[in-house]
Protein backbone atom coordinates (compact mmCIF):
# COMPACT_ATOMS: atom_id res chain seq x y z
CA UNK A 1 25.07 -28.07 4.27
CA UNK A 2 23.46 -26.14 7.04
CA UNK A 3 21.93 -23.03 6.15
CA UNK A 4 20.55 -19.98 8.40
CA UNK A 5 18.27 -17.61 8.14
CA UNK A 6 18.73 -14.14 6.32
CA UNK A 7 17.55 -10.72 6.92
CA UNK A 8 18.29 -9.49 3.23
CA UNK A 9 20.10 -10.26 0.19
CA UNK A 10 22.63 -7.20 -0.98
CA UNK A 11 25.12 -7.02 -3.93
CA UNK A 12 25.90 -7.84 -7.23
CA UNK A 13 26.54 -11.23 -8.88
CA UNK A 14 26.59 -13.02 -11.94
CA UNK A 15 25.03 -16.86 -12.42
CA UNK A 16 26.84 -19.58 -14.43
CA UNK A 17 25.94 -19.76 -18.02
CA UNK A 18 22.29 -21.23 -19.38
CA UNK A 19 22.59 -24.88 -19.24
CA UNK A 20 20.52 -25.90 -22.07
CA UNK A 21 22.37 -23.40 -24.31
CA UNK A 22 25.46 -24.12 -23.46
CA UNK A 23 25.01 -28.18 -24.40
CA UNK A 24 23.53 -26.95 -27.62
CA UNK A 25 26.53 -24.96 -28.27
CA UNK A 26 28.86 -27.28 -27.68
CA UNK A 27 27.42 -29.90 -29.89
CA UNK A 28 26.23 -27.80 -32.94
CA UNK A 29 29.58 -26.42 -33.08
CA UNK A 30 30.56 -29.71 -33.67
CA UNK A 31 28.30 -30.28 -36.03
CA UNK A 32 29.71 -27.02 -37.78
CA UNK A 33 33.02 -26.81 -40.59
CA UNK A 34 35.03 -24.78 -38.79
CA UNK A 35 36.35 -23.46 -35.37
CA UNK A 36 34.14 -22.12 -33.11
CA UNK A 37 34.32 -20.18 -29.85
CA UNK A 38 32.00 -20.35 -27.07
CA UNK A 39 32.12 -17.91 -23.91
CA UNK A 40 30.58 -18.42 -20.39
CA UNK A 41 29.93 -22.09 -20.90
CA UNK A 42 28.52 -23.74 -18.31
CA UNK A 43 31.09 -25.86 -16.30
CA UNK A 44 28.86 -28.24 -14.48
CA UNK A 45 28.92 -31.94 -14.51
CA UNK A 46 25.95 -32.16 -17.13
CA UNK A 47 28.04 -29.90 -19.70
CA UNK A 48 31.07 -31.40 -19.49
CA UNK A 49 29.56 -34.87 -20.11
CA UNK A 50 28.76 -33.40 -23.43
CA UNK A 51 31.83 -32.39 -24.25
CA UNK A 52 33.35 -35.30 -23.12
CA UNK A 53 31.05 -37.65 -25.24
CA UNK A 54 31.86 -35.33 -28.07
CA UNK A 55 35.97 -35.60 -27.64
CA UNK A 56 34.72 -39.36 -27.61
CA UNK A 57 33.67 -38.97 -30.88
CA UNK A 58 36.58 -37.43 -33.12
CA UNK A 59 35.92 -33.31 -32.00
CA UNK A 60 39.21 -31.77 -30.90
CA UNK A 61 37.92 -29.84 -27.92
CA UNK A 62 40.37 -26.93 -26.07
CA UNK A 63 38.28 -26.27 -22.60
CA UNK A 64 39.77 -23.51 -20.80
CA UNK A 65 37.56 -22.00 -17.71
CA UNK A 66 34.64 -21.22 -19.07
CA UNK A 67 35.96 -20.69 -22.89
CA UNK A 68 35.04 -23.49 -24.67
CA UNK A 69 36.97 -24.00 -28.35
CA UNK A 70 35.70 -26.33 -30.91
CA UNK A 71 36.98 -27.61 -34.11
CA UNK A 72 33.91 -28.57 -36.30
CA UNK A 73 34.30 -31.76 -37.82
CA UNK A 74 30.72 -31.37 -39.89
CA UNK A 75 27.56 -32.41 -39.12
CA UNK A 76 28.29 -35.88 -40.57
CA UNK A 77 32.29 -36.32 -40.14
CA UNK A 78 31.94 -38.12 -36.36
CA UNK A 79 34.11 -41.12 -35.89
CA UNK A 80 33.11 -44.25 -34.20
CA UNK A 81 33.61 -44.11 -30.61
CA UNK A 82 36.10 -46.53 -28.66
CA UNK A 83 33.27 -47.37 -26.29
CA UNK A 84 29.96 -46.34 -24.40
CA UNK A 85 29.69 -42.72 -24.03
CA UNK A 86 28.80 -41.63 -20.83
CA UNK A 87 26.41 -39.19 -20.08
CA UNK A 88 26.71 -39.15 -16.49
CA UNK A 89 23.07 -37.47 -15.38
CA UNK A 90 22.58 -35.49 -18.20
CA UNK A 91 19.13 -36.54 -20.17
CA UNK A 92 19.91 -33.62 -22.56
CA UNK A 93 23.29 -34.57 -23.10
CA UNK A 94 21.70 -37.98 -24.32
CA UNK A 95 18.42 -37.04 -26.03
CA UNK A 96 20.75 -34.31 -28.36
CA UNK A 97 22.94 -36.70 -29.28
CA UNK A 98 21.17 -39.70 -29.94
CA UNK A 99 19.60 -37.13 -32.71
CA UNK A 100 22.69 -36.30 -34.01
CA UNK A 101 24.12 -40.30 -33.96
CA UNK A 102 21.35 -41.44 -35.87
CA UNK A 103 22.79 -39.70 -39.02
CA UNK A 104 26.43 -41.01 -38.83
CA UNK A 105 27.07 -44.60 -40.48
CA UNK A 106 28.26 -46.37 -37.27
CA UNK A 107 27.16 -48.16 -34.50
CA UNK A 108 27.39 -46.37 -30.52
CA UNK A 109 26.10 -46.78 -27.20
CA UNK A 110 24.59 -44.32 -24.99
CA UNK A 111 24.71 -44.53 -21.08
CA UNK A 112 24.56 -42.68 -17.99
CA UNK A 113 24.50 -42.84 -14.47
CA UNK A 114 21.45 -44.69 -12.52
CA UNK A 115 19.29 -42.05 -12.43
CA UNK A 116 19.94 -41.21 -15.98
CA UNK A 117 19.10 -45.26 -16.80
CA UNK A 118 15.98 -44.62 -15.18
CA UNK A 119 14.24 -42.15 -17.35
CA UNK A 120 12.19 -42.44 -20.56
CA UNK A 121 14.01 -42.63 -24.18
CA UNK A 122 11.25 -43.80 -25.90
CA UNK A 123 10.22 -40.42 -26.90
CA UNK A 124 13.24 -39.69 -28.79
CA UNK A 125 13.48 -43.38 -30.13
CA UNK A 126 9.74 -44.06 -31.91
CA UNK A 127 10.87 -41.02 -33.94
CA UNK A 128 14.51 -42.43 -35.29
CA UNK A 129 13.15 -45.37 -35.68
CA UNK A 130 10.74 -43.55 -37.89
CA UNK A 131 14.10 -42.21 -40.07
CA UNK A 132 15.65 -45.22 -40.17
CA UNK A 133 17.90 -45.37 -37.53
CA UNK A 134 18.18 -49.09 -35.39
CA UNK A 135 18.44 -48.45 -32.08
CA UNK A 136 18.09 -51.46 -28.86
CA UNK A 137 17.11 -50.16 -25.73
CA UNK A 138 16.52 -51.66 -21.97
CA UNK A 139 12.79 -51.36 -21.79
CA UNK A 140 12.73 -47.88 -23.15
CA UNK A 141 15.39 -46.93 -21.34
CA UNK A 142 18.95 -46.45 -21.43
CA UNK A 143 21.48 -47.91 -22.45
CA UNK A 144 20.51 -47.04 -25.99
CA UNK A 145 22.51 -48.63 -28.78
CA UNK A 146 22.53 -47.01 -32.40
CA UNK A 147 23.15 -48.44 -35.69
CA UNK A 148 23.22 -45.34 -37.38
CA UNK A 149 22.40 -44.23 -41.01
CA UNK A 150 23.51 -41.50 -43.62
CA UNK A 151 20.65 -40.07 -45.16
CA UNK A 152 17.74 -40.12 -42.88
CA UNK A 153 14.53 -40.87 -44.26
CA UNK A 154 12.74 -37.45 -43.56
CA UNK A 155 9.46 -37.64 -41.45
CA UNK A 156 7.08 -35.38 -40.31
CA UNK A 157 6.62 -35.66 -36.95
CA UNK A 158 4.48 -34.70 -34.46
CA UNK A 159 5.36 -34.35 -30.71
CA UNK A 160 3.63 -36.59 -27.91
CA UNK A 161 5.15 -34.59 -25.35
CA UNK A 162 5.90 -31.15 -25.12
CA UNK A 163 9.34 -31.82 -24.89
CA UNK A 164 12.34 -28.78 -26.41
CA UNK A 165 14.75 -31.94 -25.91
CA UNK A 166 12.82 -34.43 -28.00
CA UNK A 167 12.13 -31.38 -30.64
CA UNK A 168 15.79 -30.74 -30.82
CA UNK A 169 16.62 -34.67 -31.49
CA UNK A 170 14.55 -34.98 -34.11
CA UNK A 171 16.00 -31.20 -35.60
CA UNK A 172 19.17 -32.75 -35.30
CA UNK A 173 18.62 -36.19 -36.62
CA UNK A 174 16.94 -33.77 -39.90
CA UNK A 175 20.11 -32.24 -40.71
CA UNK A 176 21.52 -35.63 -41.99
CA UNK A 177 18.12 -36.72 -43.70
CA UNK A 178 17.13 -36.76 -47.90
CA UNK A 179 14.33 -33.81 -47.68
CA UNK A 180 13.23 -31.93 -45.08
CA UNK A 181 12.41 -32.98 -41.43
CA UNK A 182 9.40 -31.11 -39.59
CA UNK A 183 8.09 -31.11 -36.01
CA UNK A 184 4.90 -30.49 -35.42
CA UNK A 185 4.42 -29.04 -31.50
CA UNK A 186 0.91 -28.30 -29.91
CA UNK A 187 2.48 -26.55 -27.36
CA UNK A 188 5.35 -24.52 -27.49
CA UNK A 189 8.46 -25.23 -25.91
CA UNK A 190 12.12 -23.70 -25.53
CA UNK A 191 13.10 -22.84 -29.29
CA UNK A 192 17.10 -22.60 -28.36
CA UNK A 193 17.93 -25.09 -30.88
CA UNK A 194 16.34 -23.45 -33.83
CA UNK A 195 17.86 -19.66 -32.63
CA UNK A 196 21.19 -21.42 -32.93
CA UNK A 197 21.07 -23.66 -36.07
CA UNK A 198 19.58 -19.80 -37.59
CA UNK A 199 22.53 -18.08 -36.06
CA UNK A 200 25.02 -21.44 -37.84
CA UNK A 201 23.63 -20.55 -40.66
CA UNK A 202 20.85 -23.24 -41.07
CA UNK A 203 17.61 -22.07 -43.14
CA UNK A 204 14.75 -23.23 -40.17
CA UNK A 205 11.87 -22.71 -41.81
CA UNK A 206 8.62 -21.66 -38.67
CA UNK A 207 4.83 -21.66 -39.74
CA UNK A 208 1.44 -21.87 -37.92
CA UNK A 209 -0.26 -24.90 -38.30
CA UNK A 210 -3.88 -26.35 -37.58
CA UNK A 211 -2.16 -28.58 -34.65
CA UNK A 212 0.32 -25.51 -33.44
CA UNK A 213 3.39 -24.71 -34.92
CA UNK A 214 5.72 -26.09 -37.48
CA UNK A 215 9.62 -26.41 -37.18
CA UNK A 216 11.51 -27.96 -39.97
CA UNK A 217 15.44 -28.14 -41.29
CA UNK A 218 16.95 -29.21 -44.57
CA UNK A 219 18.96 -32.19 -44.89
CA UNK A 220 20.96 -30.19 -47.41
CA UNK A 221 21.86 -27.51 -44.59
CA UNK A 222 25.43 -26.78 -43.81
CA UNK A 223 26.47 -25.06 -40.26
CA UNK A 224 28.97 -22.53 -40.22
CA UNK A 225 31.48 -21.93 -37.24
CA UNK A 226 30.86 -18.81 -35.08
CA UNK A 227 32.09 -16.77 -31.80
CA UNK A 228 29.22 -17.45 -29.05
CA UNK A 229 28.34 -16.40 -26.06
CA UNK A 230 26.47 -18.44 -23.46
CA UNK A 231 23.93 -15.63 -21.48
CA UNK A 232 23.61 -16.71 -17.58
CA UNK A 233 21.42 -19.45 -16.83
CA UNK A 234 18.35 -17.63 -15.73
CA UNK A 235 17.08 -20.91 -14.22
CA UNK A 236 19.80 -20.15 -11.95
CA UNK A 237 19.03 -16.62 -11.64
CA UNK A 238 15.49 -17.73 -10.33
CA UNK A 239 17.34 -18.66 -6.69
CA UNK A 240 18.35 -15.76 -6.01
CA UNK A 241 15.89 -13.35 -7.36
CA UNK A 242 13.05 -15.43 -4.92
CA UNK A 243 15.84 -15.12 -2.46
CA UNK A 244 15.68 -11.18 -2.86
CA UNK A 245 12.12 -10.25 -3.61
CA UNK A 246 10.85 -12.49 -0.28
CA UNK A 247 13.21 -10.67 1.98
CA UNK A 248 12.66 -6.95 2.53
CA UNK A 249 15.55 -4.44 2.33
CA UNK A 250 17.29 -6.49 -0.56
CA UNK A 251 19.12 -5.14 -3.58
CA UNK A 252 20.27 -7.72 -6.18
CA UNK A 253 21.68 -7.25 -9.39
CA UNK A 254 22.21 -10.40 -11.59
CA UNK A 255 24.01 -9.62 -14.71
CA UNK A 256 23.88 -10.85 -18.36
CA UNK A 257 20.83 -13.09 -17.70
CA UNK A 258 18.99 -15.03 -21.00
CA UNK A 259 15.64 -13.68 -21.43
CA UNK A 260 14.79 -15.86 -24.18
CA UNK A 261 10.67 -15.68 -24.05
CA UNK A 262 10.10 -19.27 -24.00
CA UNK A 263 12.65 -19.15 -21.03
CA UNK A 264 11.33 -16.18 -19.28
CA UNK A 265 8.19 -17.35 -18.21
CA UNK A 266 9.44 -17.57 -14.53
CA UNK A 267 9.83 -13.94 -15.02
CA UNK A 268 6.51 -13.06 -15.72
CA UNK A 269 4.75 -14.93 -13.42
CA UNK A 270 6.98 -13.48 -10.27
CA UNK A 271 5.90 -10.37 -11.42
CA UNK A 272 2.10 -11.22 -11.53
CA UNK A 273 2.44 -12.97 -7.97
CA UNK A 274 4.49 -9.55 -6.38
CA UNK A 275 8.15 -9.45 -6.55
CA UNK A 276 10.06 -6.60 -7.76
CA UNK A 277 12.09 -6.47 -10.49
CA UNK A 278 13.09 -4.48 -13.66
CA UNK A 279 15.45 -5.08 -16.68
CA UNK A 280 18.04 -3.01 -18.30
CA UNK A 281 21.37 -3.45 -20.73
CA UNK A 282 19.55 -5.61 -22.90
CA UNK A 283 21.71 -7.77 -25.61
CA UNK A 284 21.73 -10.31 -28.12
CA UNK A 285 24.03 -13.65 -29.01
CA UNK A 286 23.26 -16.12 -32.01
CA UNK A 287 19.56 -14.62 -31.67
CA UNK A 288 19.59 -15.53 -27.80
CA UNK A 289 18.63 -11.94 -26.14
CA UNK A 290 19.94 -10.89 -22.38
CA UNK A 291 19.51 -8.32 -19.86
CA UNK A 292 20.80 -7.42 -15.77
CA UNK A 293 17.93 -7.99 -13.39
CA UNK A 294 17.55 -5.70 -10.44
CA UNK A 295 15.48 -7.05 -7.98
CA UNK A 296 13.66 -4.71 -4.40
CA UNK A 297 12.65 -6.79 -1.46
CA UNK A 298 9.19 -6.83 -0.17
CA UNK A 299 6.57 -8.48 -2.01
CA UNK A 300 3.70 -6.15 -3.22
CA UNK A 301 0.11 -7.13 -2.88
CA UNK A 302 -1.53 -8.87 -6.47
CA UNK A 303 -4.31 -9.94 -7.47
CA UNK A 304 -3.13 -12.60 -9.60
CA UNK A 305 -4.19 -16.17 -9.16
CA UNK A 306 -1.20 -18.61 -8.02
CA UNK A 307 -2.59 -20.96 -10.33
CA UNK A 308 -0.19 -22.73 -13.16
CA UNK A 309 -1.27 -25.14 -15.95
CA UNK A 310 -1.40 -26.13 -18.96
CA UNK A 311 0.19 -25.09 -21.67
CA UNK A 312 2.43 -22.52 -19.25
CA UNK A 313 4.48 -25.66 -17.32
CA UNK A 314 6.67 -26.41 -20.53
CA UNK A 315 8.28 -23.15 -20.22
CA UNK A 316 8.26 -23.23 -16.21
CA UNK A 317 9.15 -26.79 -15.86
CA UNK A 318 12.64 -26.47 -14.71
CA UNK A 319 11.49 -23.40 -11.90
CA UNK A 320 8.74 -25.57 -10.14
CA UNK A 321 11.01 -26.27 -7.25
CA UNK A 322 11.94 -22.38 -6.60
CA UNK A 323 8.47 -21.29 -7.22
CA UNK A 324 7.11 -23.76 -4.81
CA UNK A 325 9.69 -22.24 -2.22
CA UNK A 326 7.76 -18.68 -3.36
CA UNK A 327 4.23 -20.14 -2.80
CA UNK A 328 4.89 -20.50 0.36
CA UNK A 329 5.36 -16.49 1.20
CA UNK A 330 2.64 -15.50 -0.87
CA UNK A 331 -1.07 -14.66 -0.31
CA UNK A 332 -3.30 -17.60 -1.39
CA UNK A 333 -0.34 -19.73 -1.81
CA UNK A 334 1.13 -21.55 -5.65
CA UNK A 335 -1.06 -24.54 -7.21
CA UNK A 336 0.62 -26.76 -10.09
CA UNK A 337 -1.31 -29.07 -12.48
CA UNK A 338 0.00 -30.45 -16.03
CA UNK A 339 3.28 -31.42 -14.42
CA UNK A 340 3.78 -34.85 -14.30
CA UNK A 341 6.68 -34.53 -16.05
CA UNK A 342 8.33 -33.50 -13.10
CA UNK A 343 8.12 -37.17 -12.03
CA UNK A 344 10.67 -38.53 -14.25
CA UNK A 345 13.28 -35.87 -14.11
CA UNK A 346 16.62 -36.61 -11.79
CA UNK A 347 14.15 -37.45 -8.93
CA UNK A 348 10.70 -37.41 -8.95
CA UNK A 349 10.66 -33.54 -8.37
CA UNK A 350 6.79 -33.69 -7.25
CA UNK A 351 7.48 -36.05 -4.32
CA UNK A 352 10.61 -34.67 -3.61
CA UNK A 353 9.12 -31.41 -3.07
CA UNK A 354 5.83 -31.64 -0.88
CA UNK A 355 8.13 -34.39 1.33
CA UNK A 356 10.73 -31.51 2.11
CA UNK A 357 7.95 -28.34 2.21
CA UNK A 358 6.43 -30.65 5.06
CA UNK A 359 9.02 -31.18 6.67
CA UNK A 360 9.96 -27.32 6.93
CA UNK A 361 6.26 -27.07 8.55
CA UNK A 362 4.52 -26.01 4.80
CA UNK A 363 0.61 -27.14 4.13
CA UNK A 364 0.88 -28.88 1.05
CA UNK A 365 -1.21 -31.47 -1.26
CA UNK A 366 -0.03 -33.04 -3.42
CA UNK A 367 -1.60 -34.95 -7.10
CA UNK A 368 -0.52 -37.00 -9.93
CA UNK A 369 0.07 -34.36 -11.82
CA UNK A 370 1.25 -31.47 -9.47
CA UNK A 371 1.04 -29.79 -6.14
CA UNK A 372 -0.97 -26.77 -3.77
CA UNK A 373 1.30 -25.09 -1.37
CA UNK A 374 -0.30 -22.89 1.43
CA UNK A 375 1.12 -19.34 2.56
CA UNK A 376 2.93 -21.18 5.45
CA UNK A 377 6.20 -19.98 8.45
CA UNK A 378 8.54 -22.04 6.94
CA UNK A 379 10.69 -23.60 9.86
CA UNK A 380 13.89 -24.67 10.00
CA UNK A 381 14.48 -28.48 8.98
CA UNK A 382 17.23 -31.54 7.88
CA UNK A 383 16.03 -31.95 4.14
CA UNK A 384 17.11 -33.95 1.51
CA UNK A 385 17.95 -32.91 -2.51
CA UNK A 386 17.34 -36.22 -3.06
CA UNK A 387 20.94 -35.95 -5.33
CA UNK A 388 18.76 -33.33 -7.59
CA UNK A 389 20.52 -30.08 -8.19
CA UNK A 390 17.35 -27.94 -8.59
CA UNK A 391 15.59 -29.34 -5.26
CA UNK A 392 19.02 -28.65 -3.42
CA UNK A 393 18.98 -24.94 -4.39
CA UNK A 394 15.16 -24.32 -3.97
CA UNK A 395 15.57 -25.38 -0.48
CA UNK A 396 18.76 -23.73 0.55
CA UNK A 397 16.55 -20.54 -0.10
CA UNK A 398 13.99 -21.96 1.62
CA UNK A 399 16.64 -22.40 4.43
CA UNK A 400 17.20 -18.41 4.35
CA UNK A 401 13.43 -17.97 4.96
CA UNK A 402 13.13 -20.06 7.43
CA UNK A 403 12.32 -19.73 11.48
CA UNK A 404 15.60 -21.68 12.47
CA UNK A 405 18.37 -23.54 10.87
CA UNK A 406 18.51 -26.11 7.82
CA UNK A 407 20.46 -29.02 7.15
CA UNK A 408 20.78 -29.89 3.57
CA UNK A 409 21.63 -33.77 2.80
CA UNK A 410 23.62 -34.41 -0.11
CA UNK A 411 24.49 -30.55 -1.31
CA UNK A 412 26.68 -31.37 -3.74
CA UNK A 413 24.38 -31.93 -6.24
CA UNK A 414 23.81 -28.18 -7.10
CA UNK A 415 27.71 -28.52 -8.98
CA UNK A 416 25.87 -30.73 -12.00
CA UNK A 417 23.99 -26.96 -13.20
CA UNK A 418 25.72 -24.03 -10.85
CA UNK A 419 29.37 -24.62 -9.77
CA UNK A 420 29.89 -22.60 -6.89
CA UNK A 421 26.51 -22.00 -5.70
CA UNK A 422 26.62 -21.64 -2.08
CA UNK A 423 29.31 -19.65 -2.02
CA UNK A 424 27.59 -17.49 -4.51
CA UNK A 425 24.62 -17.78 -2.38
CA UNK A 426 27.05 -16.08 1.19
CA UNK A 427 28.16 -13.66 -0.82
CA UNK A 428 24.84 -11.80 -0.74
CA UNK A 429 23.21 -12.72 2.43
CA UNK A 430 23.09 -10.17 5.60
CA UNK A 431 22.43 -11.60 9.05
């Protein structure tokens, strides 16, 4: 994919829908008595794994465009699957529905592709081993084989990792336990899951506690089938609004974008480090709240530190790449610590990052547990998304600040979260 440099960014567009919502969606709608609709669901690779696993499992499933109809078959009624199900890349896709497998009385087998195979499960499984699920893994790793188990035991259980994907298992798993299941999380993470089960009608009952906060379901909850609409991924969103604030003379407008505030971290700290944006036509689905960004070229000066750690990566952890490409056209430069968790996503999003800001002529250092990128004239480069859809579309806008043109290896990874984005990407770029 080559990819030249812009002047400005001008128009009006709207991003696919939020990712993680959209798997949760699709699978506690499932888990619901009764048809449900979903609206702007994602159609990337990652979400239709899930609702191919799901079809896999006894859910009739009507998928037209980005309408998405579900017939609930309860949150214990899945049948036995006639094979593996495949999760293709999709770690969410697995982690949710391992939780959810655990609590039906049958055996299954989750897989994916290589990369998938490659990243750690033992997070999710020390905890339904804990309720009573058996499951065999390879090493900790996928494949993972259940031998489910209707009830649960309920556990209390408190999170190694600050992790909204091992949360949600473990939420999941609790719906099909005796008693009540709680997490306990030290630091906060994405809270999608509980929004939803709320909006489903699940009781999720949220306290403060001495090691941070306390989630917990009933086993005796029931969800109800509902109309829901998916708000536009605003991990997405984050392309193009570093696209527009680093280039003067640019006016975007992104539509209908999730502001969720465990999401909309990315928000806040583009707007501490100088870009220019404002929200209006706020909204609300299932408790997940939405707004149109309008975004002004031309950075203004700040005196904020480009300095991100701690307990601030969970909620970030899927914008490092983009905000790396924004480090590198601010004063003083972007510094990440607390995010070795970026190592074991699709690629190891650390390496893959410093390796390509070098090559496009960027000062960089990297550490076990993050990166410093220097205010730096990016130049034009061949790069490689190392087949990671996030690292593909931080670097085509890296491409559009660039001195020169860039070559993109292996593009096509950007389809698994944003179908469509290049073209999306044309559509607002002035030469």
């Amino acid at each position: 994919m080559l990819i030249r440099p812009a002047k400005r960014v001008v128009g009006a567009i709207s991003v696919p829908g939020d990712k993680s919502i959209s798997h949760r969606a699709a699978i506690l709608a499932a888990m619901a008595d009764g048809q449900s609709e979903i609206s702007h669901y994602l159609t990337g690779e990652d979400c239709l794994a899930t609702l191919r696993c799901l079809r896999q499992l006894g859910v009739e499933i009507e998928h037209v465009g980005t309408t998405v109809s579900v017939k609930g078959v309860g949150k214990s009624g899945f049948c036995a699957p006639d094979g593996p199900l495949d999760c293709g890349n999709s770690g969410t896709t697995m982690r949710l529905l391992a939780g959810v497998l655990a609590g039906q009385n049958f055996e299954s087998t989750l897989t994916g592709d290589a990369s998938l195979r490659r990243r750690p499960m033992n997070r999710i499984i020390e905890p339904l081993r804990l309720m009573g699920a058996e499951i065999d893994s390879n090493e900790g790793m996928a494949p993972l084989t259940i031998r489910g188990r209707n009830p649960l035991n309920a556990i209390s259980y408190k999170l190694p990792v600050a992790s909204a994907q091992v949360k949600s298992c473990v939420l999941l798993a609790g719906l099909n336990a005796n008693g009540a299941t709680e997490v306990i999380e030290r630091v906060a993470t994405r809270n999608h899951t509980e929004r939803m089960l709320r909006g489903l009608g699940v009781e999720v009952q949220i306290s403060a506690a001495a090691e941070g906060k306390r989630i917990s379901v009933s086993g005796d909850a029931h969800l109800s089938a509902s109309v829901m609409h998916v708000p536009s991924d605003i991990s997405g969103a984050s392309f193009f609004i570093v696209a527009a604030a680093c280039l003067e003379q640019s006016m975007l407008e992104v539509s209908n974008v999730g502001i969720n505030p465990t999401r909309a971290a990315v928000l806040e700290v583009l707007q501490g480090l100088g870009a220019r944006m404002e929200l209006d036509d706020q909204g609300e689905s299932l408790g997940e709240p939405s707004a149109t960004l309008r975004i002004t070229g031309g950075l203004v000066a700040s005196s904020s530190k480009g300095i991100i750690g701690g307990a601030a990566i969970a909620n970030l952890i899927d914008e490092v790449p983009i905000l790396a490409v924004f480090g590198t056209q601010i004063e003083g430069g972007i510094e990440f610590r607390d995010a070795a968790e970026l190592r074991v996503k699709e690629t190891d999003r650390i390496s893959a990052i410093v390796e390509n800001l070098r090559r496009m002529g960027a000062e960089t250092e990297e550490f076990d547990d993050g990166f410093r990128v220097e205010k730096s004239q990016l130049i034009g480069a061949e790069v490689d998304s190392f087949g990671d859809h996030r690292i593909a579309m931080a670097f085509a806008v890296a491409g559009l600040l660039a001195k020169g043109d860039t070559t993109i290896k292996n593009p096509e990874c950007a389809d698994v979260s944003f179908p469509g984005f290049y073209e999306t990407l044309e559509s607002v770029v002035q030469r």
